[in-house]
PDB file of N, CA and C in Angstrom:
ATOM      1  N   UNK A   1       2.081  -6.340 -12.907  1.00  0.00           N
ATOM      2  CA  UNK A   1       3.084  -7.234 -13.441  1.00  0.00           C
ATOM      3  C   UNK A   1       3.578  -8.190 -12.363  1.00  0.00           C
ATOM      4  N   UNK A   2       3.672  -7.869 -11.300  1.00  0.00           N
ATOM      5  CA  UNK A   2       4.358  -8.530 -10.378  1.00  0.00           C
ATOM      6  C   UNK A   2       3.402  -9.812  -9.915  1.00  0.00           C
ATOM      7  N   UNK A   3       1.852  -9.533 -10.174  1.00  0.00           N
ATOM      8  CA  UNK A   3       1.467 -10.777  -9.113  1.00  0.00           C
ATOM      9  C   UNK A   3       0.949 -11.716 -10.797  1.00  0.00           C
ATOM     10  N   UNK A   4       1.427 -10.909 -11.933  1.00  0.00           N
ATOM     11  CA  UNK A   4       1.480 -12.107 -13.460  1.00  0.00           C
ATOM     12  C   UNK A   4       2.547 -12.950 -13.233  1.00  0.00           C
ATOM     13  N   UNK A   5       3.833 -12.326 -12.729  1.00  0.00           N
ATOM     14  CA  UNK A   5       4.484 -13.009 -12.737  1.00  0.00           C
ATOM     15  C   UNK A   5       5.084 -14.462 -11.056  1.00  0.00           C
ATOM     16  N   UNK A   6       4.129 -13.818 -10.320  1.00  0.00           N
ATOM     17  CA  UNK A   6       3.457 -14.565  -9.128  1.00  0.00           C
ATOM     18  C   UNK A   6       2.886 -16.080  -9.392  1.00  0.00           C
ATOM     19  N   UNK A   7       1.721 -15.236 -10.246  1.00  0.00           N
ATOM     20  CA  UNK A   7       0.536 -16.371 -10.834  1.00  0.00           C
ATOM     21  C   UNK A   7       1.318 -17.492 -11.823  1.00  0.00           C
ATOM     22  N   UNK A   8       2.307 -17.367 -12.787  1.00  0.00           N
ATOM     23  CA  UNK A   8       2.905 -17.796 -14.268  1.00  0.00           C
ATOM     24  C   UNK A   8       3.757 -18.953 -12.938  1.00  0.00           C
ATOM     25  N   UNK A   9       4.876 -18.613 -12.190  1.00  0.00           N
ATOM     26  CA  UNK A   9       5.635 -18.917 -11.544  1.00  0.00           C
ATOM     27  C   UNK A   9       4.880 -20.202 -10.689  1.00  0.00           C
ATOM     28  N   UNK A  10       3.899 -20.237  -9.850  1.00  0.00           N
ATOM     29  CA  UNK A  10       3.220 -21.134  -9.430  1.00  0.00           C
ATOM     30  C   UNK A  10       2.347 -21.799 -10.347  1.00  0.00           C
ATOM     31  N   UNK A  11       2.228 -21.478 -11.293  1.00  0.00           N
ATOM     32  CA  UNK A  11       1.647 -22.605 -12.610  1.00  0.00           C
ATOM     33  C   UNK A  11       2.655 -23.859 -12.887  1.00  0.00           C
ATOM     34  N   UNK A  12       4.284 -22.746 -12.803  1.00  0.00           N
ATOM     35  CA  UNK A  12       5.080 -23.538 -13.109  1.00  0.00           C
ATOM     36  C   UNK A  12       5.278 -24.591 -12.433  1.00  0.00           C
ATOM     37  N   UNK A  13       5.298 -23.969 -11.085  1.00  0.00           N
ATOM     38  CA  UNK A  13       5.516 -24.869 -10.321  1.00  0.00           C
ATOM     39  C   UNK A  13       4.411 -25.915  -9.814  1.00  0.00           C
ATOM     40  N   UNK A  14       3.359 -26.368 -10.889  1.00  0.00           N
ATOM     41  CA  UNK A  14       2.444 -27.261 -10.435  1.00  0.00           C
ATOM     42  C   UNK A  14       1.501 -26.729  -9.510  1.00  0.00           C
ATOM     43  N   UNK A  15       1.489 -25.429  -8.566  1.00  0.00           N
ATOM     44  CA  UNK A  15       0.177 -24.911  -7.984  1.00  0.00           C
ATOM     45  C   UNK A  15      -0.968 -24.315  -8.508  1.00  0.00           C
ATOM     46  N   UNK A  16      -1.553 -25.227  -9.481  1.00  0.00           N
ATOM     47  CA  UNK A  16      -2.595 -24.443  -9.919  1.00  0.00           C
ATOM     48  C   UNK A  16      -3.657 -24.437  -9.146  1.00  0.00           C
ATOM     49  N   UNK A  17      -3.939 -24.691  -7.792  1.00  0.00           N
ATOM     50  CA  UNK A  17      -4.979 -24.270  -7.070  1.00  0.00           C
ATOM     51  C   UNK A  17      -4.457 -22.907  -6.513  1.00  0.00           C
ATOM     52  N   UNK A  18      -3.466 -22.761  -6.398  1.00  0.00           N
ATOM     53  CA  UNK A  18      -2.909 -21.078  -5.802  1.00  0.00           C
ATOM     54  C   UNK A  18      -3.270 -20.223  -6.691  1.00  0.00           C
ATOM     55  N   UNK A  19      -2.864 -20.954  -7.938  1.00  0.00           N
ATOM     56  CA  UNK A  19      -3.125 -19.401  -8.851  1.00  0.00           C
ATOM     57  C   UNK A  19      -4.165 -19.253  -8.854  1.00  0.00           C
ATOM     58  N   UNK A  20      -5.175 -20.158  -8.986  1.00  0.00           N
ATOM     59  CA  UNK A  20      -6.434 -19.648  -9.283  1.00  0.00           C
ATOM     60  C   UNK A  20      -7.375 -18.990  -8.132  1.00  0.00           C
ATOM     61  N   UNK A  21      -6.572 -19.593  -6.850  1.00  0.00           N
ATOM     62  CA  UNK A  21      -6.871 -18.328  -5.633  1.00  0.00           C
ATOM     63  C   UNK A  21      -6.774 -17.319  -5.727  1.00  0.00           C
ATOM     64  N   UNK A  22      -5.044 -17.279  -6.207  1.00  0.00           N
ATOM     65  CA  UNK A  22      -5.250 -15.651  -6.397  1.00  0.00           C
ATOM     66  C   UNK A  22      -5.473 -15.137  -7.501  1.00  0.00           C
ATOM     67  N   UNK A  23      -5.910 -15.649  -8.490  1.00  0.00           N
ATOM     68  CA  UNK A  23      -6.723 -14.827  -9.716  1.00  0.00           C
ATOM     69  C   UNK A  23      -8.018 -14.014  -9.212  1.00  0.00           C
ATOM     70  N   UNK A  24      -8.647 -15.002  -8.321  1.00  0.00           N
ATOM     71  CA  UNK A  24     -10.031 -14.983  -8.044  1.00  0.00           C
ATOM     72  C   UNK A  24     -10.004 -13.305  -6.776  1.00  0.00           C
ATOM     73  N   UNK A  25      -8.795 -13.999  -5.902  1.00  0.00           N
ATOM     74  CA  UNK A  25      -8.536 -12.792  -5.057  1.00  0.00           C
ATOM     75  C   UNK A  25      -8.333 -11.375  -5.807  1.00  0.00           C
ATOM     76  N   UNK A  26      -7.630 -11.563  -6.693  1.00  0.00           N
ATOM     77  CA  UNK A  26      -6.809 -10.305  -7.548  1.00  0.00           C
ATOM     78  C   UNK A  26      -8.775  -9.491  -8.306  1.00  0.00           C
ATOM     79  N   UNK A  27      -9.503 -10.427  -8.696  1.00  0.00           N
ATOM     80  CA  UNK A  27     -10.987 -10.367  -9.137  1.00  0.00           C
ATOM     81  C   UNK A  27     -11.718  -9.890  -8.253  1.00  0.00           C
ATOM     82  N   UNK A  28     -11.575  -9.726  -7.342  1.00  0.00           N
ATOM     83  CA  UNK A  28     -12.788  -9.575  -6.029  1.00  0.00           C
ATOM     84  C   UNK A  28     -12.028  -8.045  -5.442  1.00  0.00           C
ATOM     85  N   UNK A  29     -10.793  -8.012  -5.262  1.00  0.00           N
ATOM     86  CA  UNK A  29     -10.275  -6.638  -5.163  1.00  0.00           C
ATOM     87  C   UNK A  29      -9.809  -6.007  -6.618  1.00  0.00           C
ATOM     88  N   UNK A  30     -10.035  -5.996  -7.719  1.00  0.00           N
ATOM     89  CA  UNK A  30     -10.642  -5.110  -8.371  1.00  0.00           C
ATOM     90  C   UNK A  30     -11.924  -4.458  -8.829  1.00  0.00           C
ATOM     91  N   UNK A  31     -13.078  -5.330  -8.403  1.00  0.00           N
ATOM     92  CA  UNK A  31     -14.538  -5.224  -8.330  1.00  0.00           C
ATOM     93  C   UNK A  31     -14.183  -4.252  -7.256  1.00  0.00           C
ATOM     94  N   UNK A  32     -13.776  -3.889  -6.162  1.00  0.00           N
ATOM     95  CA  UNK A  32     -13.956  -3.006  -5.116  1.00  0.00           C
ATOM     96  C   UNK A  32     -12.789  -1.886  -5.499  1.00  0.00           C
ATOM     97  N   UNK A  33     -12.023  -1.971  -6.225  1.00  0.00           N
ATOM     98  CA  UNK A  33     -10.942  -1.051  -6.852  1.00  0.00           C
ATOM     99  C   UNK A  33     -11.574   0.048  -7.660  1.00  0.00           C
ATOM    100  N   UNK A  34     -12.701  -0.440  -8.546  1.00  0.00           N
ATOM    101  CA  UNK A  34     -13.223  -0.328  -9.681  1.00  0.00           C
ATOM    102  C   UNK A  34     -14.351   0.000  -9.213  1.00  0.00           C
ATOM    103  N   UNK A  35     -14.792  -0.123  -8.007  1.00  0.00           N
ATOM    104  CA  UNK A  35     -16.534   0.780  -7.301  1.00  0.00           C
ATOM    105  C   UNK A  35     -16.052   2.431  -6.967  1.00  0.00           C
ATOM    106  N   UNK A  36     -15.066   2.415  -6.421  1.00  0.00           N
ATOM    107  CA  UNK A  36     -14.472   3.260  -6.138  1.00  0.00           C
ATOM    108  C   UNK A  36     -14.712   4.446  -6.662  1.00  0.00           C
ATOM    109  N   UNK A  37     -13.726   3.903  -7.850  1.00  0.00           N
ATOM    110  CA  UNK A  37     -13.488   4.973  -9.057  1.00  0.00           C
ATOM    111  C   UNK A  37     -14.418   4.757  -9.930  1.00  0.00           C
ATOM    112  N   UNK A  38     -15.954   4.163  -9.962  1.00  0.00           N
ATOM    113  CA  UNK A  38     -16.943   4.278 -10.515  1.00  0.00           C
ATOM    114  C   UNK A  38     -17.745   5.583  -9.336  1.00  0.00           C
ATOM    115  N   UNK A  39     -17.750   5.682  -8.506  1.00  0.00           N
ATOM    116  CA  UNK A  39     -18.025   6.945  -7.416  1.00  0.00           C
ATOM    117  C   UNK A  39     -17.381   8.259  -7.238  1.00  0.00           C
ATOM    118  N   UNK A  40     -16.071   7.604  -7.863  1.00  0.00           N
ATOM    119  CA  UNK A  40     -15.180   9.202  -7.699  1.00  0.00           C
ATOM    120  C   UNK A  40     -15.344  10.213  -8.950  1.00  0.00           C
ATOM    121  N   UNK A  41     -15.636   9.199 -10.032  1.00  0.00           N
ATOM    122  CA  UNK A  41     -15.609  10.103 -11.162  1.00  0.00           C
ATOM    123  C   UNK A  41     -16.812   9.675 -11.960  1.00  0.00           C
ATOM    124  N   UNK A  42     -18.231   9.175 -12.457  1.00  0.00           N
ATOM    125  CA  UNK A  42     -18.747   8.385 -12.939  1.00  0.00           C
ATOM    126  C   UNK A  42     -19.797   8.846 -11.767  1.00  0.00           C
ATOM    127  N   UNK A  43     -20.416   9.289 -10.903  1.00  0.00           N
ATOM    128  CA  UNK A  43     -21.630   9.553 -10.046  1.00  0.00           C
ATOM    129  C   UNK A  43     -21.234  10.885  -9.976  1.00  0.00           C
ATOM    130  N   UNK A  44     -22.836  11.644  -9.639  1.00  0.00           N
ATOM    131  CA  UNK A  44     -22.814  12.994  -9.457  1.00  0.00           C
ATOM    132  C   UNK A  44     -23.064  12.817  -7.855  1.00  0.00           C
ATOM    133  N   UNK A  45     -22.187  13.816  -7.097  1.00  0.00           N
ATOM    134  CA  UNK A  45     -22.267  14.416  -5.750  1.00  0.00           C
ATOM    135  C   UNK A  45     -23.202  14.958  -5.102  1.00  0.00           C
ATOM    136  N   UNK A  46     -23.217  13.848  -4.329  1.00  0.00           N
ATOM    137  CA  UNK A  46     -24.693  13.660  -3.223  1.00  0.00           C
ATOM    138  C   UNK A  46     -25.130  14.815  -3.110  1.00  0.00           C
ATOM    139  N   UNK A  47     -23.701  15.497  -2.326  1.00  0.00           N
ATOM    140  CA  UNK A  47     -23.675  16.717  -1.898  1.00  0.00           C
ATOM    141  C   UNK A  47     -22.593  17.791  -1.258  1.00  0.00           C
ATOM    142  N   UNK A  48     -22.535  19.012  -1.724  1.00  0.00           N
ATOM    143  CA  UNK A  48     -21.482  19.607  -1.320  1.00  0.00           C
ATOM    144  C   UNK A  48     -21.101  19.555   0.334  1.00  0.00           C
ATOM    145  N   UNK A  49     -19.969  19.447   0.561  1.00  0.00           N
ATOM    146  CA  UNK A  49     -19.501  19.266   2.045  1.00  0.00           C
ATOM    147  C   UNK A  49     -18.905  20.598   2.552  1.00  0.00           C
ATOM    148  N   UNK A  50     -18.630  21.395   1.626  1.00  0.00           N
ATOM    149  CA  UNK A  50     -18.299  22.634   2.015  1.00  0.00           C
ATOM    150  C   UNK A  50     -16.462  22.711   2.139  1.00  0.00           C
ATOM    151  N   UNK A  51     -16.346  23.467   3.344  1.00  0.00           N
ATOM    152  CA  UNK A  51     -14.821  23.537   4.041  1.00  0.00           C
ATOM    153  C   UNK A  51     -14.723  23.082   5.231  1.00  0.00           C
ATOM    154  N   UNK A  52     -13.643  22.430   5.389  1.00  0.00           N
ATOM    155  CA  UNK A  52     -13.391  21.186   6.100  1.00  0.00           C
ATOM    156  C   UNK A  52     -12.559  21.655   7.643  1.00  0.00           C
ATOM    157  N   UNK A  53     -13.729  22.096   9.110  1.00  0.00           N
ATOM    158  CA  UNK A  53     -12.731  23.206   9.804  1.00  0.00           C
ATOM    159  C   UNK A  53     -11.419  21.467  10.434  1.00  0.00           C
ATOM    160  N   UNK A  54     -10.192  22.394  10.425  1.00  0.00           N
ATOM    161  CA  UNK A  54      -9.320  20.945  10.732  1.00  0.00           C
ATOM    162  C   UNK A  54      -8.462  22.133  12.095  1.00  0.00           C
ATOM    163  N   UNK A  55      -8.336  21.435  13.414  1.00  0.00           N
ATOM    164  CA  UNK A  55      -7.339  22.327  14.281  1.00  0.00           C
ATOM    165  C   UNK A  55      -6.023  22.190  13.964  1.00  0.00           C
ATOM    166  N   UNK A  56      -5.186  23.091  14.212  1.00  0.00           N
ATOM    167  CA  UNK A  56      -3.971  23.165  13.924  1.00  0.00           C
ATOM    168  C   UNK A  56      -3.305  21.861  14.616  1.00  0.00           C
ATOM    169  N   UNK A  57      -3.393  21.245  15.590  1.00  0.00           N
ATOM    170  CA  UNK A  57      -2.619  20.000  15.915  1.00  0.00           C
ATOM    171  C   UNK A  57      -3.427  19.038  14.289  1.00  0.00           C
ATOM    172  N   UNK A  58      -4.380  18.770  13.807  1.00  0.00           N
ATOM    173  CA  UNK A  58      -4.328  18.124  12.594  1.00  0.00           C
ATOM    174  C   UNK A  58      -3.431  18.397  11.783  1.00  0.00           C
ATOM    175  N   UNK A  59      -3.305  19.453  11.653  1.00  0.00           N
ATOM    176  CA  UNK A  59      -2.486  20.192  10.195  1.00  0.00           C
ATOM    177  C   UNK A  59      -1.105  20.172  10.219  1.00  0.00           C
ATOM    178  N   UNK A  60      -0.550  19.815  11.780  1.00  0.00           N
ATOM    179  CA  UNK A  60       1.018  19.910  12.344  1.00  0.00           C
ATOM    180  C   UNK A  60       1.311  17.838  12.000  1.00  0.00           C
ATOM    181  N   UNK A  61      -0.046  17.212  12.522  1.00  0.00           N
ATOM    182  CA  UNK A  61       0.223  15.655  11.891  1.00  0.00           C
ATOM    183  C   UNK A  61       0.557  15.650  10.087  1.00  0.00           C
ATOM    184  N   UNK A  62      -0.379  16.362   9.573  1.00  0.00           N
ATOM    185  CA  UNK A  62      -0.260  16.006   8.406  1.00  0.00           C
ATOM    186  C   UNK A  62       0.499  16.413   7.577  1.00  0.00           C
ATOM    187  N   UNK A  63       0.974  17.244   8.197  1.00  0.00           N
ATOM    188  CA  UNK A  63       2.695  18.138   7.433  1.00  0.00           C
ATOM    189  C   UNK A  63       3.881  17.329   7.820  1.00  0.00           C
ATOM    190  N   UNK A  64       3.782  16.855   9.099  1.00  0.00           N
ATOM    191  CA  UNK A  64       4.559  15.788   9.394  1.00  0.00           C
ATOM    192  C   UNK A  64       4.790  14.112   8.451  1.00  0.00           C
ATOM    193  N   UNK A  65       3.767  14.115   8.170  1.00  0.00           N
ATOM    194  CA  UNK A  65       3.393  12.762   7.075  1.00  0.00           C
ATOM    195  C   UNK A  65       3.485  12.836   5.893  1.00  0.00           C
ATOM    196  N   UNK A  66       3.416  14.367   5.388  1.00  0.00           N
ATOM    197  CA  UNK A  66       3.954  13.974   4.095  1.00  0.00           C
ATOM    198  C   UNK A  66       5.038  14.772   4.054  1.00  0.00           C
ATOM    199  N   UNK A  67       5.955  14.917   4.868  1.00  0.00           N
ATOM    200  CA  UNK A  67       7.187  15.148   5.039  1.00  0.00           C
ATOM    201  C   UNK A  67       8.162  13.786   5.170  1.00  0.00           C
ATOM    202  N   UNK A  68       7.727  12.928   6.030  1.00  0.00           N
ATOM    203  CA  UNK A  68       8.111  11.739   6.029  1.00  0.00           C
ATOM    204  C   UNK A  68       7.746  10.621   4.848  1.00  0.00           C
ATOM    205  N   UNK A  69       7.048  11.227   3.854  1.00  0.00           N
ATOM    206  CA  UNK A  69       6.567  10.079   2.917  1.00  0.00           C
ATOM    207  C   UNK A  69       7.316  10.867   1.645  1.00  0.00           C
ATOM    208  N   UNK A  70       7.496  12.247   1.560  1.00  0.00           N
ATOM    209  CA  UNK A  70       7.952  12.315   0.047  1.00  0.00           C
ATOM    210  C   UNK A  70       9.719  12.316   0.771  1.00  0.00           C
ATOM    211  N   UNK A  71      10.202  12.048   1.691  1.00  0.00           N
ATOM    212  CA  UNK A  71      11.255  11.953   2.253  1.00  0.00           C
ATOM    213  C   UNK A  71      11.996  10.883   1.730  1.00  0.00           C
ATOM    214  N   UNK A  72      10.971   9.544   2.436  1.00  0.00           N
ATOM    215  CA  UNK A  72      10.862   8.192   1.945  1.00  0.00           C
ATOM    216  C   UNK A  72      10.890   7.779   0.539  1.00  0.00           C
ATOM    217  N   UNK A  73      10.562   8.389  -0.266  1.00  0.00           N
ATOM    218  CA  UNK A  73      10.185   8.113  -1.749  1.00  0.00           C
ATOM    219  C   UNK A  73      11.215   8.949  -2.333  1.00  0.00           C
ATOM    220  N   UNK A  74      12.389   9.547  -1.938  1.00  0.00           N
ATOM    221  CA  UNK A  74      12.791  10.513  -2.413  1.00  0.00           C
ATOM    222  C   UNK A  74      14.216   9.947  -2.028  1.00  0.00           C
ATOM    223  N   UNK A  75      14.623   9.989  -0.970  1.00  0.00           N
ATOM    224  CA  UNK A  75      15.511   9.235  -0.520  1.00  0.00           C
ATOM    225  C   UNK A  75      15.509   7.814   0.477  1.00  0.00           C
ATOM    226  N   UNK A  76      15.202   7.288  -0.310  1.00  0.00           N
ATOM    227  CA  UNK A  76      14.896   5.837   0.636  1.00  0.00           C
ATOM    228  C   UNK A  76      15.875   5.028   0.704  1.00  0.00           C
ATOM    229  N   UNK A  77      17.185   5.142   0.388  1.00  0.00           N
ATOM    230  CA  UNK A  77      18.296   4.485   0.942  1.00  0.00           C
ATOM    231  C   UNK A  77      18.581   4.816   2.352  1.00  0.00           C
ATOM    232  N   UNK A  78      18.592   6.459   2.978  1.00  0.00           N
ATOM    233  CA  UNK A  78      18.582   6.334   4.035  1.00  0.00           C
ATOM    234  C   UNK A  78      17.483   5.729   5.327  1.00  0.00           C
ATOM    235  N   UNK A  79      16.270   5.369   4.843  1.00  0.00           N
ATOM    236  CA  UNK A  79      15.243   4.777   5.425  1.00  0.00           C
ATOM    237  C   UNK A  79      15.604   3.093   5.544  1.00  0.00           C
ATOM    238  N   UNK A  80      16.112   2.340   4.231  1.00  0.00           N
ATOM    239  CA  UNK A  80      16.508   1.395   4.088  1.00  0.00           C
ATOM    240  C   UNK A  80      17.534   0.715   4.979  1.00  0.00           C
ATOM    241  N   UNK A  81      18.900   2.150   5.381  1.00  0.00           N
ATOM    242  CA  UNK A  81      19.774   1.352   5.521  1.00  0.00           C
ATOM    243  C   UNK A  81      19.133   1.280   7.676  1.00  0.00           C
ATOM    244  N   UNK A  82      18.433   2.039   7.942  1.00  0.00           N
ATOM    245  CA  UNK A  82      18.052   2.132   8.865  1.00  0.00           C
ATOM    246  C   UNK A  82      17.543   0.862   9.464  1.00  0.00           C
ATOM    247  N   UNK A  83      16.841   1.016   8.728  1.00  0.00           N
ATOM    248  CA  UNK A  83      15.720  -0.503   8.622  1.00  0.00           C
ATOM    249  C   UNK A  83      16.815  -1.491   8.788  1.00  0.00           C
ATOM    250  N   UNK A  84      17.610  -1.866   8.123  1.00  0.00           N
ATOM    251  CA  UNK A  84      18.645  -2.927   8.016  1.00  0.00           C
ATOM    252  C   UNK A  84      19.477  -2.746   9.250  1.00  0.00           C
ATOM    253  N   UNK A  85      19.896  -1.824   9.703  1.00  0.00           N
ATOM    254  CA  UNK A  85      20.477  -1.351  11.116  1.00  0.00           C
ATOM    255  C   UNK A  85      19.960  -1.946  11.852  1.00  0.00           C
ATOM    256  N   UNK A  86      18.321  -1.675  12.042  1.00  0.00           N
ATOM    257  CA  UNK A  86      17.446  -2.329  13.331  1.00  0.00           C
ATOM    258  C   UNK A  86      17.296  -3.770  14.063  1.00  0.00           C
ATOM    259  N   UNK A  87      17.185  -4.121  12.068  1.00  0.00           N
ATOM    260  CA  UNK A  87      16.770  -5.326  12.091  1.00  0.00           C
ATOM    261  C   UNK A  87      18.007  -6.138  12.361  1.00  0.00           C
ATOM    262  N   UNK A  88      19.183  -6.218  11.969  1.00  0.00           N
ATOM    263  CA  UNK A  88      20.188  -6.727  12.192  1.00  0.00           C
ATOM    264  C   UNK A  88      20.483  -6.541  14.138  1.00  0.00           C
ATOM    265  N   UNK A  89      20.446  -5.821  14.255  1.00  0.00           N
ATOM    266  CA  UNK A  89      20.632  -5.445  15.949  1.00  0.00           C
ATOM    267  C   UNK A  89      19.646  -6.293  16.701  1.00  0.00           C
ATOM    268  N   UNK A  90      18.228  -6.326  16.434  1.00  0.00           N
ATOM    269  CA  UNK A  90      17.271  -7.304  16.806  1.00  0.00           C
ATOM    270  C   UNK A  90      17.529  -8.409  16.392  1.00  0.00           C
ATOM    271  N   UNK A  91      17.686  -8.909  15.287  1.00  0.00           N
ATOM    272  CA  UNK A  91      18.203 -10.098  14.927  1.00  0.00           C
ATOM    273  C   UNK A  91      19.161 -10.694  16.250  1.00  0.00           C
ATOM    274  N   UNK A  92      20.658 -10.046  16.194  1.00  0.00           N
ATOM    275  CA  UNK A  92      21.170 -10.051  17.253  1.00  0.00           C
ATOM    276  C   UNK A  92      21.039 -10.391  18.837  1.00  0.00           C
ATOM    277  N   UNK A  93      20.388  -9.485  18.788  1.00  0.00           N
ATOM    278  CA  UNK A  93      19.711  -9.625  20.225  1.00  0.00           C
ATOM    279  C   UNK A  93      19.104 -11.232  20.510  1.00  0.00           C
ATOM    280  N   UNK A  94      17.980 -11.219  20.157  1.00  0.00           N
ATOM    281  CA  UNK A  94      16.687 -12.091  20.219  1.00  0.00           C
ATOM    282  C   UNK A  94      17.109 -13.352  19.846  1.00  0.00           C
ATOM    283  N   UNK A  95      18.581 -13.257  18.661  1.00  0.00           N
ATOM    284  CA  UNK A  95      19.084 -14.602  17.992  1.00  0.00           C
ATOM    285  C   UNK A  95      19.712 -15.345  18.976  1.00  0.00           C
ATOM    286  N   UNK A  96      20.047 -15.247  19.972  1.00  0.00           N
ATOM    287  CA  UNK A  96      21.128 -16.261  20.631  1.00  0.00           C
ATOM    288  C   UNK A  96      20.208 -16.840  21.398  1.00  0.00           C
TER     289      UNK A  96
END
């Protein structure tokens, strides 16, 4: 919805060479969206890969990451106001 209403918006505004960039763009990354998931589900498996040995420093990153991502998605005002903290302080800084 968002890049319909992208595309509609620069029609309006007389860019119809943009939109049709990014129609064409939006076309070329769903052909590769759409290979994908013609491989993931739609082809039979080359071949079994088995079990996957991973060392415990992997497994300590990746508990970490989706600790920080369903964190983020869960409460993202406190990520937000952070962000806005930073950026305002840098702003600051760098602005004068």
């Amino acid at each position: 919805m968002g890049k319909f209403y992208i595309f509609s918006t620069a029609i309006k505004a007389h860019y119809y060479w943009l939109a049709i960039i990014g129609v064409l763009n939006s076309c070329v990354a769903a052909y590769y969206y759409l290979r994908v998931l013609m491989y993931m589900y739609f082809r039979e498996p080359g071949r079994d890969i088995g079990a996957v040995d991973m060392s415990p420093l992997y497994v300590v990153v990746i508990l970490i990451c989706v600790t920080a991502l369903l964190y983020m998605g869960i409460l993202p005002r406190d990520v937000l106001l952070l962000g806005s903290t930073v950026s305002g302080n840098l702003l600051r800084h760098f602005g004068k």
